[in-house]
C-alpha atoms as a PDB file:
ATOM      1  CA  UNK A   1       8.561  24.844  10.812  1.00  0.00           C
ATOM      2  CA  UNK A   2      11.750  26.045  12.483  1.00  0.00           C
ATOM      3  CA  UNK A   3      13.341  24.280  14.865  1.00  0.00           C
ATOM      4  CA  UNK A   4      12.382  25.627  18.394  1.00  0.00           C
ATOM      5  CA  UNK A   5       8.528  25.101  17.057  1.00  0.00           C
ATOM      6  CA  UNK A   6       9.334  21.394  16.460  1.00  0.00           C
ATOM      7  CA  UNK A   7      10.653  21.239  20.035  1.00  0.00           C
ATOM      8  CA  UNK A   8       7.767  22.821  21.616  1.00  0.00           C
ATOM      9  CA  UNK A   9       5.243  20.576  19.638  1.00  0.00           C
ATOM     10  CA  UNK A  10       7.258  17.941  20.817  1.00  0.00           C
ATOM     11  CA  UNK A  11       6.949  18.978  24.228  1.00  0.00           C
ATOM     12  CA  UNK A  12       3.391  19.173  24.145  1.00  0.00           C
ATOM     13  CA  UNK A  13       2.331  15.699  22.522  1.00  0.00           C
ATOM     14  CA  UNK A  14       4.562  14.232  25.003  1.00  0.00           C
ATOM     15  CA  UNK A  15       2.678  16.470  27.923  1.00  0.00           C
ATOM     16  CA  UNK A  16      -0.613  15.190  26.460  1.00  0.00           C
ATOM     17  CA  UNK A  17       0.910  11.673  26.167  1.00  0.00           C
ATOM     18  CA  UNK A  18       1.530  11.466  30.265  1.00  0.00           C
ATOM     19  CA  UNK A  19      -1.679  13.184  31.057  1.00  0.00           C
ATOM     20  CA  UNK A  20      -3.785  10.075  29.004  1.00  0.00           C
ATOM     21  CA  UNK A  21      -1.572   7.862  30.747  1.00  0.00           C
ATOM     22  CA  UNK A  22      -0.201   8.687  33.983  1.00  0.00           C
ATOM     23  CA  UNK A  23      -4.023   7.259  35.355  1.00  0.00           C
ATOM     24  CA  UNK A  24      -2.746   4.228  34.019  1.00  0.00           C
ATOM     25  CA  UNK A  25       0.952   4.147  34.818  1.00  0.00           C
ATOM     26  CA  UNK A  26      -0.153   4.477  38.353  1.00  0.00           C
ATOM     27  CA  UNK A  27      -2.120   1.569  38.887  1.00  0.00           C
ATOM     28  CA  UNK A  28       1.405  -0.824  37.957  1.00  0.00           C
ATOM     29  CA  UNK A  29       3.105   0.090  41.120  1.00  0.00           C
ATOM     30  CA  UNK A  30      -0.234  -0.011  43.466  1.00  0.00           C
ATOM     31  CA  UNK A  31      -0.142  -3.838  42.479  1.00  0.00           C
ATOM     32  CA  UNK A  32       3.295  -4.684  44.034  1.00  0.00           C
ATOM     33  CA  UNK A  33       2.402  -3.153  47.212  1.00  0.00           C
ATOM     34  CA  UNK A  34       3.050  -5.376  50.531  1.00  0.00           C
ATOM     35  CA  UNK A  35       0.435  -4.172  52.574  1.00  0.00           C
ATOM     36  CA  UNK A  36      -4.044  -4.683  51.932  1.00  0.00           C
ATOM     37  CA  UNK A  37      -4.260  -1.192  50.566  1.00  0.00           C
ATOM     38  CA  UNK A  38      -4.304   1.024  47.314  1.00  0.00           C
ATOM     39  CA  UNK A  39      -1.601   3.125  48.328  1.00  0.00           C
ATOM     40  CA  UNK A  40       0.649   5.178  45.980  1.00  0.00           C
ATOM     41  CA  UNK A  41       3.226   4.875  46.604  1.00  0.00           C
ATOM     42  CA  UNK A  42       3.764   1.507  47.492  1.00  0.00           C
ATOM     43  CA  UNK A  43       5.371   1.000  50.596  1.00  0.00           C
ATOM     44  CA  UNK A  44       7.205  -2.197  49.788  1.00  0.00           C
ATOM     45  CA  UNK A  45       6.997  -4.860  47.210  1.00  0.00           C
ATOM     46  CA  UNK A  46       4.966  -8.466  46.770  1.00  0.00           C
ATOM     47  CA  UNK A  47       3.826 -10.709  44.501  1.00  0.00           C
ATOM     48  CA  UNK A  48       0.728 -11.522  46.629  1.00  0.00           C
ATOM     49  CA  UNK A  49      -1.753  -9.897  45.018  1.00  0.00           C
ATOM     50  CA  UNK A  50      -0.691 -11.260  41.501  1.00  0.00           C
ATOM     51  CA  UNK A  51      -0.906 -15.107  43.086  1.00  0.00           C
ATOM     52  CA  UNK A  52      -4.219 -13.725  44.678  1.00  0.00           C
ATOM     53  CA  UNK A  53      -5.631 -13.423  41.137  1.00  0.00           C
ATOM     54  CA  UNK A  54      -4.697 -16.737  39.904  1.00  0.00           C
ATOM     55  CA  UNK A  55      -5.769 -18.832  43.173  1.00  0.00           C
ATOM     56  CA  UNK A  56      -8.673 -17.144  44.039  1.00  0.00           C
ATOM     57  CA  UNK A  57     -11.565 -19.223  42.319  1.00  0.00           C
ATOM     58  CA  UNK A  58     -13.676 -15.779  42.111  1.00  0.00           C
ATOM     59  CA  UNK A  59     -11.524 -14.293  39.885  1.00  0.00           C
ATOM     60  CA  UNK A  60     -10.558 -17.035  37.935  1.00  0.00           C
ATOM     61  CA  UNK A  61     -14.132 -17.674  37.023  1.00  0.00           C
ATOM     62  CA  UNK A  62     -14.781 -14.240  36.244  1.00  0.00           C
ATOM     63  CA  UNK A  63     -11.188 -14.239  34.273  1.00  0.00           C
ATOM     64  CA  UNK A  64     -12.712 -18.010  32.088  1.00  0.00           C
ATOM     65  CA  UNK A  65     -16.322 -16.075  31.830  1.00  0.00           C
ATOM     66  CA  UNK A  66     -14.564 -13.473  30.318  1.00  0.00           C
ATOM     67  CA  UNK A  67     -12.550 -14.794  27.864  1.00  0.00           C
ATOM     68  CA  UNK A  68     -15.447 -16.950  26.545  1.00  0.00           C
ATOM     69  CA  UNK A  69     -17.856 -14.030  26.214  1.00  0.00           C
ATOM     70  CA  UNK A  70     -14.855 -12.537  24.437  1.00  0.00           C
ATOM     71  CA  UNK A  71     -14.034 -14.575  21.749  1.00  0.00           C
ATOM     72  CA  UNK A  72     -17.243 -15.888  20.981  1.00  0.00           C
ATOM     73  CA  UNK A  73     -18.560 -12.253  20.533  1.00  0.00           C
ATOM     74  CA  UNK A  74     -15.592 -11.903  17.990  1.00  0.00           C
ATOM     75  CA  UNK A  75     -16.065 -14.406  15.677  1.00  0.00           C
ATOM     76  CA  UNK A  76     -19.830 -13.334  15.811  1.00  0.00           C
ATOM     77  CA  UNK A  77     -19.157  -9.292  15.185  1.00  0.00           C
ATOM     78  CA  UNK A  78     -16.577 -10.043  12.474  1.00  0.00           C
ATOM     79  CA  UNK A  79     -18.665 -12.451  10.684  1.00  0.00           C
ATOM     80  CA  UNK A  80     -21.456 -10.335  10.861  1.00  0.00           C
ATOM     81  CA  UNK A  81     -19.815  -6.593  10.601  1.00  0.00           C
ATOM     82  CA  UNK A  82     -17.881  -7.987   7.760  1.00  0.00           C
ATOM     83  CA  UNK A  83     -20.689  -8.727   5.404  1.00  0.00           C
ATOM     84  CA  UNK A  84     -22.166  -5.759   6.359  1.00  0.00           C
ATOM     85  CA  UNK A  85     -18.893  -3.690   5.590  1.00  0.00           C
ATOM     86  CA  UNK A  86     -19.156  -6.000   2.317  1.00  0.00           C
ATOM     87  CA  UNK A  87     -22.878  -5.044   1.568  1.00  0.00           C
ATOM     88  CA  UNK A  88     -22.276  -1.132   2.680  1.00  0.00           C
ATOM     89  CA  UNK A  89     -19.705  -1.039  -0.231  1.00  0.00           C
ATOM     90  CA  UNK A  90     -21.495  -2.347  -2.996  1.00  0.00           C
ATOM     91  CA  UNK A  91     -24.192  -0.295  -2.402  1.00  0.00           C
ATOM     92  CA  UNK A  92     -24.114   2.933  -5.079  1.00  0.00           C
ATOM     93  CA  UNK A  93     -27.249   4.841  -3.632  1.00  0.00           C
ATOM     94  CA  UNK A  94     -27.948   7.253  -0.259  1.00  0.00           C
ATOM     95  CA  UNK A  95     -29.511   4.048   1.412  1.00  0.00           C
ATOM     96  CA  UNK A  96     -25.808   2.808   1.851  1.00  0.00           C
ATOM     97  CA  UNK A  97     -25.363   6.187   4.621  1.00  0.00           C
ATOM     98  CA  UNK A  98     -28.071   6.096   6.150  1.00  0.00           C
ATOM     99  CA  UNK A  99     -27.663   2.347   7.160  1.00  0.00           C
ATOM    100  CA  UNK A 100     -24.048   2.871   7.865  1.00  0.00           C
ATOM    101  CA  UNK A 101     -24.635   5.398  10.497  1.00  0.00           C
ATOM    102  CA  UNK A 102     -27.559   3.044  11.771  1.00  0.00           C
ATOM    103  CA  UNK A 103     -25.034  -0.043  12.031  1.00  0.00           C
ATOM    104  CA  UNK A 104     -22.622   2.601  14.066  1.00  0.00           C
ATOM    105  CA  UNK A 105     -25.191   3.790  16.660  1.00  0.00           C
ATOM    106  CA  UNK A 106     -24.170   1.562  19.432  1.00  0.00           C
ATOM    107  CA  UNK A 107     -20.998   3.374  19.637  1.00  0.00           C
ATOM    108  CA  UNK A 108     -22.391   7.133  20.059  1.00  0.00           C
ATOM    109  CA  UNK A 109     -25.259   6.035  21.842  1.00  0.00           C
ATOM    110  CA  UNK A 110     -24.549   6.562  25.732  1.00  0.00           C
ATOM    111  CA  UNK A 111     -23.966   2.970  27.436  1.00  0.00           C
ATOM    112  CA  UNK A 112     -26.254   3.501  30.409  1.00  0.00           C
ATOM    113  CA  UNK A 113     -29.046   3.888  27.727  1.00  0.00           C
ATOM    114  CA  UNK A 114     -28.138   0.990  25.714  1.00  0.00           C
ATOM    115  CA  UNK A 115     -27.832  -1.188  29.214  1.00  0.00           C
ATOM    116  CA  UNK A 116     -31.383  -0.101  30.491  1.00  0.00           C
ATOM    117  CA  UNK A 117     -33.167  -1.252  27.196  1.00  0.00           C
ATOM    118  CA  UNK A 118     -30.949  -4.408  27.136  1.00  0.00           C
ATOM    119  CA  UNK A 119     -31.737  -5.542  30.497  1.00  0.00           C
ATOM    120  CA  UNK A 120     -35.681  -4.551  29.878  1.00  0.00           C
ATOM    121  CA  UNK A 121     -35.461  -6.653  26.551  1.00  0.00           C
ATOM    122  CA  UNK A 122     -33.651  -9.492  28.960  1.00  0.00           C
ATOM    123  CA  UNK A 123     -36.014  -9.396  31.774  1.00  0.00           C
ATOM    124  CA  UNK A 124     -38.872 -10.803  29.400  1.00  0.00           C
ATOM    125  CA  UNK A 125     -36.288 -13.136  27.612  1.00  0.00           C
ATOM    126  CA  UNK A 126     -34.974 -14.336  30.573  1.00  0.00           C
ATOM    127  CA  UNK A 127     -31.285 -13.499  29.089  1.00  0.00           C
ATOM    128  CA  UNK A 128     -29.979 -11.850  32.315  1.00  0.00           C
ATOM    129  CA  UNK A 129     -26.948 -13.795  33.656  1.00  0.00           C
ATOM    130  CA  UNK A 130     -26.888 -15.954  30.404  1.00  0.00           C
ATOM    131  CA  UNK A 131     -23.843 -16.855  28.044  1.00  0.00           C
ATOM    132  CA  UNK A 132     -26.271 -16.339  25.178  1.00  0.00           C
ATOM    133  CA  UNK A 133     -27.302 -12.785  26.824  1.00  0.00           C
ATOM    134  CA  UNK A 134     -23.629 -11.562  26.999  1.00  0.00           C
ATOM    135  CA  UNK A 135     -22.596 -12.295  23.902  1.00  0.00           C
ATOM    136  CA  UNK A 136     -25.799 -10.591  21.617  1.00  0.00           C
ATOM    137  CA  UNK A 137     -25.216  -7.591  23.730  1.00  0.00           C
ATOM    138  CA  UNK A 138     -21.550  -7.464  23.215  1.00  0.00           C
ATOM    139  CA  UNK A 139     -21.985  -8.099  19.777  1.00  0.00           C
ATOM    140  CA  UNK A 140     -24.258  -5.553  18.984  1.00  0.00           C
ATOM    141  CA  UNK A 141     -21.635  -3.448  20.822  1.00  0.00           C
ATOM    142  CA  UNK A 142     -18.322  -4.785  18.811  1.00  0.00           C
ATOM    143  CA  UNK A 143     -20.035  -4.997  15.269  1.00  0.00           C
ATOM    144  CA  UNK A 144     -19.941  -1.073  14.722  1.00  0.00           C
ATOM    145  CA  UNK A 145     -15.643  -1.823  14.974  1.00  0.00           C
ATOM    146  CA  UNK A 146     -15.322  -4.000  12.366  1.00  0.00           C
ATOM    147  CA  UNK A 147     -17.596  -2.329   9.833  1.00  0.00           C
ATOM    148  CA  UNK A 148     -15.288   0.416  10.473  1.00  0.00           C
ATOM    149  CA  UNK A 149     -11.830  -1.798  10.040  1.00  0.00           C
ATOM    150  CA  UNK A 150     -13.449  -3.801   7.163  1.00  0.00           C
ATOM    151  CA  UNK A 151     -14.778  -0.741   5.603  1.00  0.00           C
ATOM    152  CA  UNK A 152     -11.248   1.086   5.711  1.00  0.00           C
ATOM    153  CA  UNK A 153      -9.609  -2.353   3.882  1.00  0.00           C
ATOM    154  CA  UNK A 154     -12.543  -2.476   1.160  1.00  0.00           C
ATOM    155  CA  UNK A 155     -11.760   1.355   0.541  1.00  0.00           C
ATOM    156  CA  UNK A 156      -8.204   0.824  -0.761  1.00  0.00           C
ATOM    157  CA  UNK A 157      -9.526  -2.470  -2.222  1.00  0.00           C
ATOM    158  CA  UNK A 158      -8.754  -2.481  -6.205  1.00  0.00           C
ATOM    159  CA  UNK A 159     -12.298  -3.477  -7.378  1.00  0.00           C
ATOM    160  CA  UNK A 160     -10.623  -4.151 -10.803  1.00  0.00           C
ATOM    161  CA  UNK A 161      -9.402  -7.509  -9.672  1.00  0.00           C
ATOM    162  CA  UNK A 162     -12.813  -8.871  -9.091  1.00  0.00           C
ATOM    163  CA  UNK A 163     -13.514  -7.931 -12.557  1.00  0.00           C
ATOM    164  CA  UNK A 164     -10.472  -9.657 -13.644  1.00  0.00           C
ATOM    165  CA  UNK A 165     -11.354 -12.757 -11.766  1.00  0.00           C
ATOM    166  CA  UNK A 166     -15.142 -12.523 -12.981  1.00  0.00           C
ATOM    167  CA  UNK A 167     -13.399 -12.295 -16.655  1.00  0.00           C
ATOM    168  CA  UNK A 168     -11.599 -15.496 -16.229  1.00  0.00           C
ATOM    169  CA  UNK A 169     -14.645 -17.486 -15.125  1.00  0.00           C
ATOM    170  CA  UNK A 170     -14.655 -17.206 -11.216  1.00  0.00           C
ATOM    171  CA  UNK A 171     -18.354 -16.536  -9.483  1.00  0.00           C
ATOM    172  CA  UNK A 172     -19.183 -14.006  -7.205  1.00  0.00           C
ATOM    173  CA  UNK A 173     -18.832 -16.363  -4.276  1.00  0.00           C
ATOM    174  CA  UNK A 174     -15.133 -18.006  -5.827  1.00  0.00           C
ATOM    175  CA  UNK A 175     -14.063 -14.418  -6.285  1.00  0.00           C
ATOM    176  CA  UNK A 176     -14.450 -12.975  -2.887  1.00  0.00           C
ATOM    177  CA  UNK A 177     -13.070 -16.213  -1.510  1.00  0.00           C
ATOM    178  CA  UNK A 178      -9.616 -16.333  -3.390  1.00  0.00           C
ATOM    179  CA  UNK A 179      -9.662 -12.503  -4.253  1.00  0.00           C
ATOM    180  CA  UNK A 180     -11.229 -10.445  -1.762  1.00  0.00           C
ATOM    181  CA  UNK A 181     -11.074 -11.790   1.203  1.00  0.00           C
ATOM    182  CA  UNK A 182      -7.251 -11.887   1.104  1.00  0.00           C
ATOM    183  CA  UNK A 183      -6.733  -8.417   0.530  1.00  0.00           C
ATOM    184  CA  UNK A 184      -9.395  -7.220   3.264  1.00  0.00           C
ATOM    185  CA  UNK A 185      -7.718 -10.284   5.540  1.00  0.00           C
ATOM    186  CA  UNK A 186      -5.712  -7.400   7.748  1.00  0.00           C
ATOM    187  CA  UNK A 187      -8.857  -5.429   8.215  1.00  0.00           C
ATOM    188  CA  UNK A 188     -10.828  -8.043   9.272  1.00  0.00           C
ATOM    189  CA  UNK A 189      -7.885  -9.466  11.716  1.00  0.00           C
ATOM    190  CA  UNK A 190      -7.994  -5.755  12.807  1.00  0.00           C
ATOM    191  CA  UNK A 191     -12.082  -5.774  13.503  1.00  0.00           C
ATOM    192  CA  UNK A 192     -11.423  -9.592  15.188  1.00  0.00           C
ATOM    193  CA  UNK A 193      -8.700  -7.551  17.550  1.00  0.00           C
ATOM    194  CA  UNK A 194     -11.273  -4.653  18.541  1.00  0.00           C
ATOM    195  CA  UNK A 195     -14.232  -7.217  18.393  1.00  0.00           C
ATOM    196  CA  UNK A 196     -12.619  -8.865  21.476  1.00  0.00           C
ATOM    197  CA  UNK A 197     -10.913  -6.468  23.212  1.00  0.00           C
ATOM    198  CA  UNK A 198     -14.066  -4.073  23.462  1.00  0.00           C
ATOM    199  CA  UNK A 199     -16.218  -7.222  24.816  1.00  0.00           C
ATOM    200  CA  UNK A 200     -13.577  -8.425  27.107  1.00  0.00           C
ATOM    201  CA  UNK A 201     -13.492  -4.808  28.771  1.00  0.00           C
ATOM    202  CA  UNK A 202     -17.161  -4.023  28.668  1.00  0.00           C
ATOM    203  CA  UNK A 203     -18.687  -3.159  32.032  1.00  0.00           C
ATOM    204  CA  UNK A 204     -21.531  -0.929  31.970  1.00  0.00           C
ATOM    205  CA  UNK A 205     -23.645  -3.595  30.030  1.00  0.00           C
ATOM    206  CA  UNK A 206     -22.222  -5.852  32.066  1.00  0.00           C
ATOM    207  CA  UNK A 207     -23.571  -4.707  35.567  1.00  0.00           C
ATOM    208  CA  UNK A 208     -26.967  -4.728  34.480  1.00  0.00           C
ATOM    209  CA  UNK A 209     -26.833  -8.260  33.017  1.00  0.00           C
ATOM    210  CA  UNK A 210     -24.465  -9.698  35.416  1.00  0.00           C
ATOM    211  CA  UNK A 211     -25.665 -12.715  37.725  1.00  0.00           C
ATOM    212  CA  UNK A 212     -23.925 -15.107  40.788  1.00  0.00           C
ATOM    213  CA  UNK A 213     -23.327 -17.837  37.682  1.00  0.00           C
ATOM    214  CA  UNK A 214     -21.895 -15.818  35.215  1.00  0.00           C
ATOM    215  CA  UNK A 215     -19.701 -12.503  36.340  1.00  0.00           C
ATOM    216  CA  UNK A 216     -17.197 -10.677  33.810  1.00  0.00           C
ATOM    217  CA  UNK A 217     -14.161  -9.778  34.841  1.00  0.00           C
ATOM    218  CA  UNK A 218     -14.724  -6.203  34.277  1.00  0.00           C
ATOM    219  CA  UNK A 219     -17.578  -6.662  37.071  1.00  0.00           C
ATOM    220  CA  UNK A 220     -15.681  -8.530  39.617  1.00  0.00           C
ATOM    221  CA  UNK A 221     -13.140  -5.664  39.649  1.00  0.00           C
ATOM    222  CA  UNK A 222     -15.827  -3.526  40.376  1.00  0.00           C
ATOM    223  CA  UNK A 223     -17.277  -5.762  43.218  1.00  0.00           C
ATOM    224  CA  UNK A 224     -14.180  -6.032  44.523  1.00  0.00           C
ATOM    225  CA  UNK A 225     -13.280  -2.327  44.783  1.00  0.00           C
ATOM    226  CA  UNK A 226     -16.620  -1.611  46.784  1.00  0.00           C
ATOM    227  CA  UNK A 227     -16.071  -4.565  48.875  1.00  0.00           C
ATOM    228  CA  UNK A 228     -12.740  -4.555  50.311  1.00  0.00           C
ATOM    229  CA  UNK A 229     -10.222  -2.701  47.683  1.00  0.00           C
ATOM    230  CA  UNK A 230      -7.296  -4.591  48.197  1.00  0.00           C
ATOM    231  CA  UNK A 231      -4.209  -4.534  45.392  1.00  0.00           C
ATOM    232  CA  UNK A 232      -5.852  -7.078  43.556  1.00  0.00           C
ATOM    233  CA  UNK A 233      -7.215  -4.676  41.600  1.00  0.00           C
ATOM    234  CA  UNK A 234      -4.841  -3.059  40.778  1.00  0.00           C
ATOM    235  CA  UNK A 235      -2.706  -6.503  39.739  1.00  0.00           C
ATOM    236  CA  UNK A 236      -5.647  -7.415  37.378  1.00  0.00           C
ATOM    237  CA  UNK A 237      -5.858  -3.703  35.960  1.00  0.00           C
ATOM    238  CA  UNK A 238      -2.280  -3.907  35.358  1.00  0.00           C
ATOM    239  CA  UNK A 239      -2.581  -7.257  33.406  1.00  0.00           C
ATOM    240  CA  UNK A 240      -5.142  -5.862  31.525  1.00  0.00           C
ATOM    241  CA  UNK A 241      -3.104  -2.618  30.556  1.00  0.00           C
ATOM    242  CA  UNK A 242      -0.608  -4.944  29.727  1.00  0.00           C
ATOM    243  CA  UNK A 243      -3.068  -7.479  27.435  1.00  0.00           C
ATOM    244  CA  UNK A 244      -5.014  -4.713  25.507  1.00  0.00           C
ATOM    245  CA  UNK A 245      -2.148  -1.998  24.799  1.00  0.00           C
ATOM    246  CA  UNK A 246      -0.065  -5.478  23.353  1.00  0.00           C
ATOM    247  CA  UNK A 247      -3.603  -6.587  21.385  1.00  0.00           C
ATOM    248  CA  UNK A 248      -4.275  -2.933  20.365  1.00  0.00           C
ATOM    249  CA  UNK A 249      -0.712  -2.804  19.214  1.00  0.00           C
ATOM    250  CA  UNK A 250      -1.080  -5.640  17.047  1.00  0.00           C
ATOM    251  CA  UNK A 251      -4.004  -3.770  15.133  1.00  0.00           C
ATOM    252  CA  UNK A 252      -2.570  -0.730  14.814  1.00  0.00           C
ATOM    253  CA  UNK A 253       0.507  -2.375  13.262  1.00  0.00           C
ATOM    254  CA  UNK A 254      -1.533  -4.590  10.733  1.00  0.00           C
ATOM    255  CA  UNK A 255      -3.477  -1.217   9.822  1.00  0.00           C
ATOM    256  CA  UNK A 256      -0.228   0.219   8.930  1.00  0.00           C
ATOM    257  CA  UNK A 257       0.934  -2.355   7.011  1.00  0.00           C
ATOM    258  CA  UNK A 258      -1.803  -2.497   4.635  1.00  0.00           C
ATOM    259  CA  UNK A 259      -1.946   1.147   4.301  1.00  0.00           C
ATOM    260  CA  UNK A 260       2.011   0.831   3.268  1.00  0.00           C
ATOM    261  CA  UNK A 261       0.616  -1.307   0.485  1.00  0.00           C
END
């Protein structure tokens, strides 16, 4: 390609690039502004709203609820989406697609539809509001991610070295233990990553499940925007920008590594 086509393909990725982020660029300076208000631009600068998240016990609760849905529904999906990436592999017949693109549904299916035959399932259970609620319905949600990361790992994954390890006595279970499992470790770090970030930002699940004792922190920004809409928001959507790009990041960067391999 000469080189005025390289500049104008240049141009454009990095006009696509602002478009997918300018929504999110602007939300940083809303969350210094002085005044109750989501104005932009901000018409002088505070810290307020940032100590507002921190003291206020609402959001702090909703912050702790959070983070324990979060990582509990992570070590759940990546036990459970990596044995099934495991199992999806070693399967050699049509089954293995079929049950692949079953495992996967929660992420095509439309979240409003998933949410209404949660919360139907929940109302019976009595679920709704529960820690136990929160995390099978973000794990059903997060699982179809680390199939996907696992499954990318066990693709590049020399099968020969099982073989090897199999030839030199080890079992099955002693073989993916001190062979396997290493290799595929950055793929499953990689699903943990996802696993947790795609819990800890749910919301559409979230508002249907939701109750006074137990409120995500997706949902309390959401509560809080129809209630009063002060730059709180927009100092807890900036934190979050901040956590996930840095968490994202970090999976992106351990996919590339192992693909360098």
């Amino acid at each position: 390609m000469k080189q005025p086509g390289r500049i104008l393909l240049g141009l454009y990725c990095l006009l696509v690039a602002v478009w997918l982020v300018a929504p999110t660029i602007v939300v940083v300076p809303m969350s210094f502004n002085d005044k109750k208000s989501l104005a932009f631009p901000p018409s002088g600068f505070s810290w307020q709203w940032y100590q507002n998240f921190f003291t206020n016990p609402e959001w702090s609760a909703s912050l702790i609820g959070s983070l324990k849905v979060a990582v509990v529904t992570a070590v759940f999906a990546t036990v459970i989406g990596t044995l099934a990436a495991f199992g999806l592999d070693r399967m050699k017949s049509r089954v293995s697609g079929v049950l692949r693109a079953l495992l996967i549904t929660p992420m095509v299916v439309p979240g409003v539809v998933l949410a209404v035959g949660i919360y139907a399932v929940y109302l019976d259970t009595r679920l709704v509001g529960t820690m136990t609620g929160f995390v099978l319905a973000h794990t059903m949600l997060a699982v179809p991610f680390v199939i996907i990361a696992v499954s990318a790992s066990l693709e590049v994954f020399d099968k020969r070295l099982e073989t090897a390890a199999a030839s030199l006595g080890a079992t099955r279970l002693t073989a993916f233990r001190t062979v396997t499992l290493p290799l595929i470790a950055p793929g499953i770090l990689s699903g943990l990553l996802f696993a947790f970030v795609t819990s800890f930002d749910e919301i559409i699940v979230a508002l249907f499940i939701t109750s006074p004792y137990l409120k995500t922190l997706p949902v309390q920004i959401f509560s809080s925007i129809t209630r009063d809409a002060d730059p709180t928001v927009a100092a807890v959507g900036t934190l979050l920008f901040i956590t996930t790009s840095l968490v994202i990041g970090a999976g992106l960067l351990i996919c590339s590594r192992q693909g360098r391999r």
